[in-house]
Protein backbone atom coordinates (compact mmCIF):
# COMPACT_ATOMS: atom_id res chain seq x y z
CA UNK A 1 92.63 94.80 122.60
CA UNK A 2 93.89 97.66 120.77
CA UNK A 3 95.80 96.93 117.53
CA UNK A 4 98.41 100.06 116.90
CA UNK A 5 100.71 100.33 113.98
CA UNK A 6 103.49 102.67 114.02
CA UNK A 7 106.21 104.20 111.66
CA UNK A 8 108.31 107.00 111.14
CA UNK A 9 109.03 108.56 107.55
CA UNK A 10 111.11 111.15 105.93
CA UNK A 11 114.09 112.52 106.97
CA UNK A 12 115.31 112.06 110.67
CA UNK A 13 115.34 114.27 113.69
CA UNK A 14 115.78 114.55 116.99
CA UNK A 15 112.49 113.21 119.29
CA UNK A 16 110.84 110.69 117.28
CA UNK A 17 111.93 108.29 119.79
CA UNK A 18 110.47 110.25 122.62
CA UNK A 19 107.58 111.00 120.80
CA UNK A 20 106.62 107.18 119.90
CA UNK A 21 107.25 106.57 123.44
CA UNK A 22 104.67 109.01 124.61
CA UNK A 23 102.22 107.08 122.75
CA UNK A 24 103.10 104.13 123.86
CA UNK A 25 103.36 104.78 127.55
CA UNK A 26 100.06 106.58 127.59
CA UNK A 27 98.34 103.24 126.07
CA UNK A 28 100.33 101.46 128.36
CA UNK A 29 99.51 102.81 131.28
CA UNK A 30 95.84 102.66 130.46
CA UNK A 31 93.15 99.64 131.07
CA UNK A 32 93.33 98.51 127.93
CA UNK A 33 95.30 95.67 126.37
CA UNK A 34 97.81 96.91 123.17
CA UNK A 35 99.87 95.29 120.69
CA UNK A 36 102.66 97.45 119.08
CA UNK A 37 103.28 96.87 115.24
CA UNK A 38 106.70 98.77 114.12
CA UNK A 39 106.97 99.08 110.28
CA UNK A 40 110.85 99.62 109.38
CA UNK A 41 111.91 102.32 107.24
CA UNK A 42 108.91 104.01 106.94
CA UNK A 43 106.22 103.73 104.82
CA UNK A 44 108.86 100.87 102.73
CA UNK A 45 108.06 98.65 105.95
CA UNK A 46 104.22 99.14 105.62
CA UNK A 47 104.26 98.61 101.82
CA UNK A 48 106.81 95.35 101.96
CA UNK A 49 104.95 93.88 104.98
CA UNK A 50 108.33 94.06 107.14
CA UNK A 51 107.81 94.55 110.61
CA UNK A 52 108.33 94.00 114.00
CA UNK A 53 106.31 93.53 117.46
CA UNK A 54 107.02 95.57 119.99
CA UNK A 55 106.79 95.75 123.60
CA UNK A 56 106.67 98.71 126.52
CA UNK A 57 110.16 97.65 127.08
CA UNK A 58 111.42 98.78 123.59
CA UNK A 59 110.40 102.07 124.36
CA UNK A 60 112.11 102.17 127.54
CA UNK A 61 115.36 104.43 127.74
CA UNK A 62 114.69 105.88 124.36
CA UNK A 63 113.79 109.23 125.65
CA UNK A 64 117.13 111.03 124.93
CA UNK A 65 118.13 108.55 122.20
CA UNK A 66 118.16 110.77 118.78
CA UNK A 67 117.41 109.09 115.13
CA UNK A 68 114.48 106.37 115.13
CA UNK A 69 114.35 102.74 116.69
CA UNK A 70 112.40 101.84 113.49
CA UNK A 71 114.17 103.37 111.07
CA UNK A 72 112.92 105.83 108.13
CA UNK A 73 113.07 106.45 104.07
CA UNK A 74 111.72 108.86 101.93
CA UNK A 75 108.65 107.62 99.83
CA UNK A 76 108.00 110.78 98.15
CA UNK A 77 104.04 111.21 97.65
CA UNK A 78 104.25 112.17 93.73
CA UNK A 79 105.15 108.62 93.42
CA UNK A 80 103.79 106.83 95.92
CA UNK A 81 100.29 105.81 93.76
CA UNK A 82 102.79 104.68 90.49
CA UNK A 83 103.95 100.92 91.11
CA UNK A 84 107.43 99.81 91.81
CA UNK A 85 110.06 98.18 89.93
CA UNK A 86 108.44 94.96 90.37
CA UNK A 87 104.58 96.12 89.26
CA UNK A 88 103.56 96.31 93.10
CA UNK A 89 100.56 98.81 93.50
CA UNK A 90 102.42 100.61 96.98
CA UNK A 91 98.96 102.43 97.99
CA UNK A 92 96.83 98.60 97.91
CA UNK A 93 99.97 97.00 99.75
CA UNK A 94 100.10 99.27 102.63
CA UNK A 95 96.14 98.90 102.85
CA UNK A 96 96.06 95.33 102.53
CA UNK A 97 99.01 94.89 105.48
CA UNK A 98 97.10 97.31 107.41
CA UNK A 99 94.12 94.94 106.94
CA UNK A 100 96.37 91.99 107.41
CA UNK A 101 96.93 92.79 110.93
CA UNK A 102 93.69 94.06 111.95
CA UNK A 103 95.27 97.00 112.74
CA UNK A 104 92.95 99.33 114.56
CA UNK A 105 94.99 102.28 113.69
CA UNK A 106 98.08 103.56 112.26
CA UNK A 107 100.41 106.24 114.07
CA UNK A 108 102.79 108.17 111.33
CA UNK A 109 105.21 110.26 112.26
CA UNK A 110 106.59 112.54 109.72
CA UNK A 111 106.73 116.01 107.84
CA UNK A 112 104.96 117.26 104.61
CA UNK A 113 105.30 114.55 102.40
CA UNK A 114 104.69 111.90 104.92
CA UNK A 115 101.28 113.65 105.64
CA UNK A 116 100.24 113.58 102.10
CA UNK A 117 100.48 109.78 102.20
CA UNK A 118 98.84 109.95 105.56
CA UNK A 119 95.95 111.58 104.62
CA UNK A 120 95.58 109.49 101.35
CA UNK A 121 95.43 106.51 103.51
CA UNK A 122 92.50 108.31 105.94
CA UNK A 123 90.56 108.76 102.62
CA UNK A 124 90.74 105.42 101.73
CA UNK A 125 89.43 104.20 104.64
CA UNK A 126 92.16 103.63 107.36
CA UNK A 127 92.17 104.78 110.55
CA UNK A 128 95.26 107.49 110.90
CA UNK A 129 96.60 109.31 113.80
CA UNK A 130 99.95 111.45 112.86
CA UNK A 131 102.19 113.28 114.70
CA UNK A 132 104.12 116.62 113.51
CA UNK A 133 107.92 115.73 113.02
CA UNK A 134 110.42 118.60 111.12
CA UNK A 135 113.40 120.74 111.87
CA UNK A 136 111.71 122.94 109.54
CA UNK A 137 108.71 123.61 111.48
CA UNK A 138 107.15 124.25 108.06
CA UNK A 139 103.88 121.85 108.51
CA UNK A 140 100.74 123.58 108.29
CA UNK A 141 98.12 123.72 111.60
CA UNK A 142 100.85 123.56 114.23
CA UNK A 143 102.96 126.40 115.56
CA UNK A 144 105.58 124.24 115.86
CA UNK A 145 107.38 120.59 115.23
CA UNK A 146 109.32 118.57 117.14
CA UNK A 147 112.96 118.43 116.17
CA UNK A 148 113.11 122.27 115.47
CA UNK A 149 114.49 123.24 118.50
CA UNK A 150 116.85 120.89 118.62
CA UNK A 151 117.89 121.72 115.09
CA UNK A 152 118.13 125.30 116.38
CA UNK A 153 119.92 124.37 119.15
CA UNK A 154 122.58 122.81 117.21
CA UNK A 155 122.90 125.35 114.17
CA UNK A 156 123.29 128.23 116.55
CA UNK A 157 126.41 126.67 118.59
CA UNK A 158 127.60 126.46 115.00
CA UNK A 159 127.57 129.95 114.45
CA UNK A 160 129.00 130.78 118.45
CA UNK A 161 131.72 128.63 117.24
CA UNK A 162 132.40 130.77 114.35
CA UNK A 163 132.42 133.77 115.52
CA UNK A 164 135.42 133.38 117.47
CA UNK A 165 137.57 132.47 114.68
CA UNK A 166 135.53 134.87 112.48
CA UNK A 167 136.44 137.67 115.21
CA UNK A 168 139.96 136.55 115.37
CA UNK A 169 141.14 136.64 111.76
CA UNK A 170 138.51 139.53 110.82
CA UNK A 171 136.81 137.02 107.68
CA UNK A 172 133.49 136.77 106.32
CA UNK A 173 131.82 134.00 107.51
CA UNK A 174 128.63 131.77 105.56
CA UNK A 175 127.20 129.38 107.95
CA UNK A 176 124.89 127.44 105.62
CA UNK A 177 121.92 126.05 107.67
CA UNK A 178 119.38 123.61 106.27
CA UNK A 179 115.56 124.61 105.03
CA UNK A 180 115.48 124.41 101.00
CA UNK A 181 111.40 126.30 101.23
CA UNK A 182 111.45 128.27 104.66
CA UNK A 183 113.52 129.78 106.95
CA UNK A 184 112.28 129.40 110.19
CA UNK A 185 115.70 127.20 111.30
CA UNK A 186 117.97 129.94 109.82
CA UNK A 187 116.47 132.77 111.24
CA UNK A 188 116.20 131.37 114.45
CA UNK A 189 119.74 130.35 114.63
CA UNK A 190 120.70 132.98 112.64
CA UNK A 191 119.10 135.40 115.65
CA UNK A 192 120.23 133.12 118.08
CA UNK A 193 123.71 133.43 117.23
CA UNK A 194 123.94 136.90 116.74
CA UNK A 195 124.35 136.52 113.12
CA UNK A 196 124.57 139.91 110.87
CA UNK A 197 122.96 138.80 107.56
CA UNK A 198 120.49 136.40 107.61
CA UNK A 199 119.07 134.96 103.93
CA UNK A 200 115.79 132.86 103.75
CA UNK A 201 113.71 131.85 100.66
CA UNK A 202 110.76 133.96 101.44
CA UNK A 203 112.69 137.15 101.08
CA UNK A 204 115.06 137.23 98.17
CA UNK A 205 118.21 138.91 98.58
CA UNK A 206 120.08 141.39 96.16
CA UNK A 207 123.53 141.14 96.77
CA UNK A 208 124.44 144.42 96.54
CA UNK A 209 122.41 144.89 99.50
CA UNK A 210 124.51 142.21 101.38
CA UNK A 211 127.85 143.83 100.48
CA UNK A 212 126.59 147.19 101.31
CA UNK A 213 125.43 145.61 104.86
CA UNK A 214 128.91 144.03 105.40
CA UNK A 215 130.47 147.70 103.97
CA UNK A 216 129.09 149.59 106.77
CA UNK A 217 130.07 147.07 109.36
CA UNK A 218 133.65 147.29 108.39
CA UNK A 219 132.77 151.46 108.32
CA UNK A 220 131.54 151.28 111.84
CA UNK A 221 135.18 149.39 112.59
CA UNK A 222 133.63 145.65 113.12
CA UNK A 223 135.74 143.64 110.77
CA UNK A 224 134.07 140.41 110.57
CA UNK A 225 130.50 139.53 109.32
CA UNK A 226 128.45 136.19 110.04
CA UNK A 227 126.06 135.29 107.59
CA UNK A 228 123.55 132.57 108.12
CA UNK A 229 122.09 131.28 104.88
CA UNK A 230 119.70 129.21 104.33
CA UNK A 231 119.77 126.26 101.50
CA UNK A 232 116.60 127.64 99.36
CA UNK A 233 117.65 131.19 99.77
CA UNK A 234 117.55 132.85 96.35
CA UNK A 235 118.67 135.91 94.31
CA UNK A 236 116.09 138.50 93.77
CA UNK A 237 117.16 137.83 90.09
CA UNK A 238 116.34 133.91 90.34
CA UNK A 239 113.48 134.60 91.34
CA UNK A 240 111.53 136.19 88.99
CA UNK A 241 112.63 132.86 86.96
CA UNK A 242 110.11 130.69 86.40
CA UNK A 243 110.06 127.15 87.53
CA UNK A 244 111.10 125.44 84.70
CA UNK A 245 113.87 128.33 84.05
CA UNK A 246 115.60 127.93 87.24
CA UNK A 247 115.43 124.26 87.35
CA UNK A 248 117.45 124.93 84.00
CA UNK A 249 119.90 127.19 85.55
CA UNK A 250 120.46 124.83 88.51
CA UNK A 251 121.04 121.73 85.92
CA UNK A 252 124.17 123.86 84.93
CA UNK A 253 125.17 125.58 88.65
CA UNK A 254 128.80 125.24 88.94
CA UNK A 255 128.53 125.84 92.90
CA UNK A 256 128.31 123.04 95.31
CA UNK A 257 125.33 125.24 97.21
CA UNK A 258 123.93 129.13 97.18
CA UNK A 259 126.38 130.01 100.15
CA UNK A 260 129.71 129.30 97.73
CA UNK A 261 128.01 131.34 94.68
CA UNK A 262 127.12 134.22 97.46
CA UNK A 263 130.66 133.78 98.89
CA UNK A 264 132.13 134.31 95.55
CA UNK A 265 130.36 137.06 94.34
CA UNK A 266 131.14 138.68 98.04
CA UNK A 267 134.46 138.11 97.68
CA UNK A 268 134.73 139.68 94.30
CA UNK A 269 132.92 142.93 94.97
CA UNK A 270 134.80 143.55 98.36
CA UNK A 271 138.43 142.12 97.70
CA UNK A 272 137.73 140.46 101.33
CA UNK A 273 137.98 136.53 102.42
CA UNK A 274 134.61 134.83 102.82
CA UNK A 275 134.18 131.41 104.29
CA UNK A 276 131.98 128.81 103.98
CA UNK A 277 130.68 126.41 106.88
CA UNK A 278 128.26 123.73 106.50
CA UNK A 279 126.79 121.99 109.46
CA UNK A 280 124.60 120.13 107.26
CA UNK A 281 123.39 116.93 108.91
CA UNK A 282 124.40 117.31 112.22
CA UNK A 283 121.18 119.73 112.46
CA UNK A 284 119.40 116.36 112.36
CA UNK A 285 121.40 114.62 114.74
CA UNK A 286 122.19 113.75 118.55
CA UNK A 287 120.02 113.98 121.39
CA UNK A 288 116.61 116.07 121.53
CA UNK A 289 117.00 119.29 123.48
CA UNK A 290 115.03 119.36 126.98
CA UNK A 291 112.19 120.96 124.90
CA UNK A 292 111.66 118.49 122.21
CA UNK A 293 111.80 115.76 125.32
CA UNK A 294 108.87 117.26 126.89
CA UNK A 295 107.24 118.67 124.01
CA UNK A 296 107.40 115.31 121.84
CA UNK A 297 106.24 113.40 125.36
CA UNK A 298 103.20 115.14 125.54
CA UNK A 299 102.25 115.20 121.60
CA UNK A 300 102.96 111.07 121.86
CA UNK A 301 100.57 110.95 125.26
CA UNK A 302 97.34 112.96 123.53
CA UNK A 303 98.38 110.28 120.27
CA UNK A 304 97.34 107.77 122.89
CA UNK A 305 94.63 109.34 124.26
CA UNK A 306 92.81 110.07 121.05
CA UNK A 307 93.69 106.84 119.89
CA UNK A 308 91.85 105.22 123.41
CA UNK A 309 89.10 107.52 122.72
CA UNK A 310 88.92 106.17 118.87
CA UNK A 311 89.29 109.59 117.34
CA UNK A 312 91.20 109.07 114.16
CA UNK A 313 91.99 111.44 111.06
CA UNK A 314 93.98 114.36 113.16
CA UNK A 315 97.62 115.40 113.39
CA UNK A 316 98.30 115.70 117.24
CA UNK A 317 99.16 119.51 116.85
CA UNK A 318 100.05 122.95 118.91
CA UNK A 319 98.52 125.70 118.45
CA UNK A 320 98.58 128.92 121.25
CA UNK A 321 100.42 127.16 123.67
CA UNK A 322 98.25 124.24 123.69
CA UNK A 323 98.06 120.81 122.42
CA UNK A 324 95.36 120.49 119.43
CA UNK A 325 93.82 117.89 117.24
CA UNK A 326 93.86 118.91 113.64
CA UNK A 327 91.83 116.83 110.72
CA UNK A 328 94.34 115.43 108.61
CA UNK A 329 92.39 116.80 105.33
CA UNK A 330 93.26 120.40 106.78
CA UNK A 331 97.37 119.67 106.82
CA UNK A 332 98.07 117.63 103.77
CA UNK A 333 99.77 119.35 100.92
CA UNK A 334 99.67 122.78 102.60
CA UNK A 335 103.42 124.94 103.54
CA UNK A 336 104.08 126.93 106.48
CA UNK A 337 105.72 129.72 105.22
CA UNK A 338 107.67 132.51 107.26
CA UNK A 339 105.35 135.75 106.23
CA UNK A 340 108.55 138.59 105.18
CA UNK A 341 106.07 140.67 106.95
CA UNK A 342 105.75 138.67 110.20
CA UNK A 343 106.74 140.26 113.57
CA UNK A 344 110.20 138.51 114.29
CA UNK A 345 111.41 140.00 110.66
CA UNK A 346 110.47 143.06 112.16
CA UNK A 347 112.17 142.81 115.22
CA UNK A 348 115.55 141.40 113.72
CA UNK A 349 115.33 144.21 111.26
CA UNK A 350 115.37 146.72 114.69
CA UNK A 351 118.28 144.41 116.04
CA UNK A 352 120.26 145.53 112.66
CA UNK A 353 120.10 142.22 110.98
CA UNK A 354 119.84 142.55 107.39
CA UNK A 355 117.56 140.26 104.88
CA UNK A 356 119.77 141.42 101.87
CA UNK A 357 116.43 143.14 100.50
């Protein structure tokens, strides 16, 4: 009999139900007996002892559902050692359910924060098996993350959207698409969609460089300009800030994002109208795209196998087209960040898509 906890944590996404049922079905349809322990809202369910048994017939039909059948929080990892309002030491609860159980392992799902937790857990003793969920695709030791492609999927019919009415009335359009430390989603989209100007936090933009980008599009007689901006993108003048200086600045920003301060100052050194569209959290929402389906299936099924095989301490990862274990010590507290010099840059840069540097 093999004991498996589950949870998902951090924000949602498309896939984590298709991913939990790829574990599940690959245990399933295995020799060996399983019981299914679901811990709601995250890593709150694992530390407050509230869960729920599951069976295979939980997981059935969830394959195009989006969100989470168990539910999620954020439990950020700078506080997850303090205790809570009530004195309860989080780190000993969530060992002592685990315990409780007789779990024989615990399956996370989640993105950078959730594997810091994870991999605390592994080095206290617990037997941990995660599983790479982000529409950032920014976790180290996999190329890529379910719920990305779906996230892309949805940003860039954002932008087709507005370029029609961005074409018809001849405006300047911001479509602000989420990633606060890299820019994989908006450069994807952005590149996807055909957009103009694309602005990511590993390349800090000038904006005199954006205005002189949308200048010689209206020169060349196009008289629209889609911009795809990402939530962390930042002023080559913010930063050379330091951390403390621009957390400063932002306790005083007047500007209910980046893409309304760049819209302004657009607006003001051109005399034209800018725009602002936010998709914000649909990005996270609705079904997963055919390719988180299958690519979230088959990350669940190698969960299960590893777990059968009683291989613990990896993130079920994918690396070079194939389907990887990585030790959990090797992912936790470490960014994937889009290199300014990487190849894609390059190639958008040849499409005439500017970076505003």
């Amino acid at each position: 009999m093999k004991r498996i906890g589950m949870l998902t944590s951090g924000g949602d996404c498309q896939a984590l139900n298709a991913a939990m049922r790829g574990v599940v079905k690959s245990l399933t349809n295995s020799d060996e007996d399983v019981e299914i322990y679901g811990f709601l809202e995250g890593y709150k369910g694992l530390i407050y002892g509230n869960f729920k048994m599951l069976t295979g017939s939980d997981f059935s039909g969830i394959l195009t559902k989006g969100g989470t059948i168990l539910g999620s929080s954020r439990t950020p990892f700078k506080t997850i050692q303090d205790p809570d309002e009530n004195g309860i030491d989080k780190v000993d609860a969530m060992m002592q359910n685990y315990y409780k159980l007789r779990l024989d392992v615990l399956v996370i799902l989640g993105g950078n924060g959730t594997h810091k937790t994870a991999n605390l857990l592994r080095e206290k003793g617990l037997n941990i098996i995660t599983l790479p969920k982000t529409i950032d695709n920014d976790l180290w030791g996999t190329d890529m993350t379910f719920g990305f492609q779906s996230a892309v999927n949805i940003a860039t019919d954002c932008i087709d959207c507005i370029h029609t009415t961005a074409a018809s009335h001849g405006r300047i359009f911001i479509v602000e698409v989420m990633g606060h430390k890299v820019g994989y989603l908006t450069l994807n989209a952005g590149m996807a969609g055909g957009a103009d100007i694309i602005l990511i936090p590993e390349i800090p933009y000038d904006i005199d460089k954006v205005v002189s980008a949308i200048e010689k599009r209206h020169a060349s007689g196009s008289k629209f300009t889609i911009i795809a901006v990402a939530e962390g993108a930042i002023s080559k003048e913010d930063a050379k800030l330091s951390k403390k200086e621009y957390k400063k600045k932002l306790e005083n920003y007047k500007y209910p994002s980046v893409s309304y301060e760049i819209a302004e100052k657009i607006q003001q050194k051109t005399g034209q109208e800018v725009r602002v569209t936010v998709p914000g959290h649909t990005q996270r929402g609705g079904s997963p795209c055919p390719y988180d389906r299958v690519f979230a299936s088959r990350l669940g099924a190698e969960a299960g196998e590893l777990i059968l095989k009683g291989e613990y301490g990896f993130m079920v990862g994918y690396k070079n087209r194939e389907i990887v274990k990585v030790p959990l010590e090797d992912v936790a507290g470490k960014l994937k960040m889009l290199e300014p010099d990487a190849s894609i840059i390059k190639e958008a840069k040849l499409l005439g898509i500017s970076f505003g540097d």
